[in-house]
Protein backbone atom coordinates (compact mmCIF):
# COMPACT_ATOMS: atom_id res chain seq x y z
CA UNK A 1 15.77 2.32 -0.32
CA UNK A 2 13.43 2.86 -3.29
CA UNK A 3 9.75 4.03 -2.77
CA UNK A 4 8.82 1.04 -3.89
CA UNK A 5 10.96 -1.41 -1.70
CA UNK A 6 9.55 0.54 1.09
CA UNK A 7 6.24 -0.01 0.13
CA UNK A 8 6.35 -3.96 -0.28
CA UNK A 9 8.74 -3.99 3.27
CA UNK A 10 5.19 -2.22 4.88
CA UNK A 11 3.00 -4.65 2.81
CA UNK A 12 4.96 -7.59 3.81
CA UNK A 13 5.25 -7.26 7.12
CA UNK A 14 1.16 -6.49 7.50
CA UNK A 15 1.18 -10.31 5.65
CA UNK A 16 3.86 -11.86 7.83
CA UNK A 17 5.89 -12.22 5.11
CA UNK A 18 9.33 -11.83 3.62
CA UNK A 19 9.79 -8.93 1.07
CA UNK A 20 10.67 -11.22 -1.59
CA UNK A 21 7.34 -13.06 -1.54
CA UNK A 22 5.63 -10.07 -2.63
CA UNK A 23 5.92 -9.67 -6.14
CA UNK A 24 3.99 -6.43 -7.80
CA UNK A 25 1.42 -8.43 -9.27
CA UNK A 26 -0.33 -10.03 -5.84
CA UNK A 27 -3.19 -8.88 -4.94
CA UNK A 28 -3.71 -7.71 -0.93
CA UNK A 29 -6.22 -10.41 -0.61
CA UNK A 30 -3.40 -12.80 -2.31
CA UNK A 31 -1.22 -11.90 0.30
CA UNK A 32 -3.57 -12.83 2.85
CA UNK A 33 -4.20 -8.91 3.85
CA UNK A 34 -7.99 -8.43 5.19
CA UNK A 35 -9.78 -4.87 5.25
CA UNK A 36 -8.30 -4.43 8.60
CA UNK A 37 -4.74 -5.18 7.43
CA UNK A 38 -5.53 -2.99 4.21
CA UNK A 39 -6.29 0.18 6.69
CA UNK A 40 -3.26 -0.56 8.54
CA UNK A 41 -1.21 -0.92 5.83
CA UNK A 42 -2.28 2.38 4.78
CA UNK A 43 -1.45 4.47 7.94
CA UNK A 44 1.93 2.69 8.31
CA UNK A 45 2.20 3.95 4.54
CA UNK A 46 0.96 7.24 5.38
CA UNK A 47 3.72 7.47 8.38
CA UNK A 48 6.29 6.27 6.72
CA UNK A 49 6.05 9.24 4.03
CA UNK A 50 4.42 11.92 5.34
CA UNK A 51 1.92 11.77 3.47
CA UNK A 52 -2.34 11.68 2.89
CA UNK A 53 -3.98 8.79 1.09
CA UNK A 54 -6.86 9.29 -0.39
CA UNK A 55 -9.03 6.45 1.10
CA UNK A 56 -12.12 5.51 2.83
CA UNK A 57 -12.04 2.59 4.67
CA UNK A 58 -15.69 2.76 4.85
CA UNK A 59 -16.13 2.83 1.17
CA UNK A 60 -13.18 1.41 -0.23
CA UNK A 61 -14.04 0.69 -3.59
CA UNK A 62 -15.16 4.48 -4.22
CA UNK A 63 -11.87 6.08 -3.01
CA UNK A 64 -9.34 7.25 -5.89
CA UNK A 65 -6.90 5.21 -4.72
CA UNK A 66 -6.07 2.02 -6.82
CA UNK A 67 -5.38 -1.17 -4.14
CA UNK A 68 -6.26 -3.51 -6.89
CA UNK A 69 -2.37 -4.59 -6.59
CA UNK A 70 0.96 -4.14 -5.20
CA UNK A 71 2.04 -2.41 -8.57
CA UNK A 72 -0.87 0.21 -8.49
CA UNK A 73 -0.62 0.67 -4.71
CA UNK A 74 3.30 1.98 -5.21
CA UNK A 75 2.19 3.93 -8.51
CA UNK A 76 -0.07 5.46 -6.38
CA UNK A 77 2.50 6.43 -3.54
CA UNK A 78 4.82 7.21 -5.95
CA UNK A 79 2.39 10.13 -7.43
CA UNK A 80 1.10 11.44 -3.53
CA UNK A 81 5.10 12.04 -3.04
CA UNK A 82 6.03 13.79 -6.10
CA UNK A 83 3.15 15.77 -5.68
CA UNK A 84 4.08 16.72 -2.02
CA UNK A 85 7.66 17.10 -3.41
């Protein structure tokens, strides 16, 4: 399974949806995903490949990681693992 099909399976399931109704373009608050789901998603994210995201849940417009969209949220995972790679 692709980076990015794991991504949207995590994503999904925080927005009790199927996989297939997220499409790269929603946005988490399209999805229906609140701060709270947003954090979670994160740490499920974080778990799920050993990795660190760079976020604040505090401030989460000044972190430098890009949760504008679904798209930018796996570009972003996809860089944190090549770089722990």
């Amino acid at each position: 399974m692709s980076i990015s099909d794991r991504v949207i399976a995590i994503i999904a399931d925080q927005a009790v949806l199927e996989p297939s109704d997220v499409s790269p373009d929603s946005t988490l608050e399209d999805l229906g995903i609140d701060s709270l789901g947003l954090v979670e998603s994160i740490f499920a994210i974080e778990e799920e490949f050993d990795i660190s995201i760079p976020f604040n849940a505090n401030e989460p417009t000044q972190s430098d990681f890009d949760i504008s969209n679904v798209a930018a949220i796996i570009a972003g995972i996809e860089k944190l693992v090549s770089e722990k790679a």
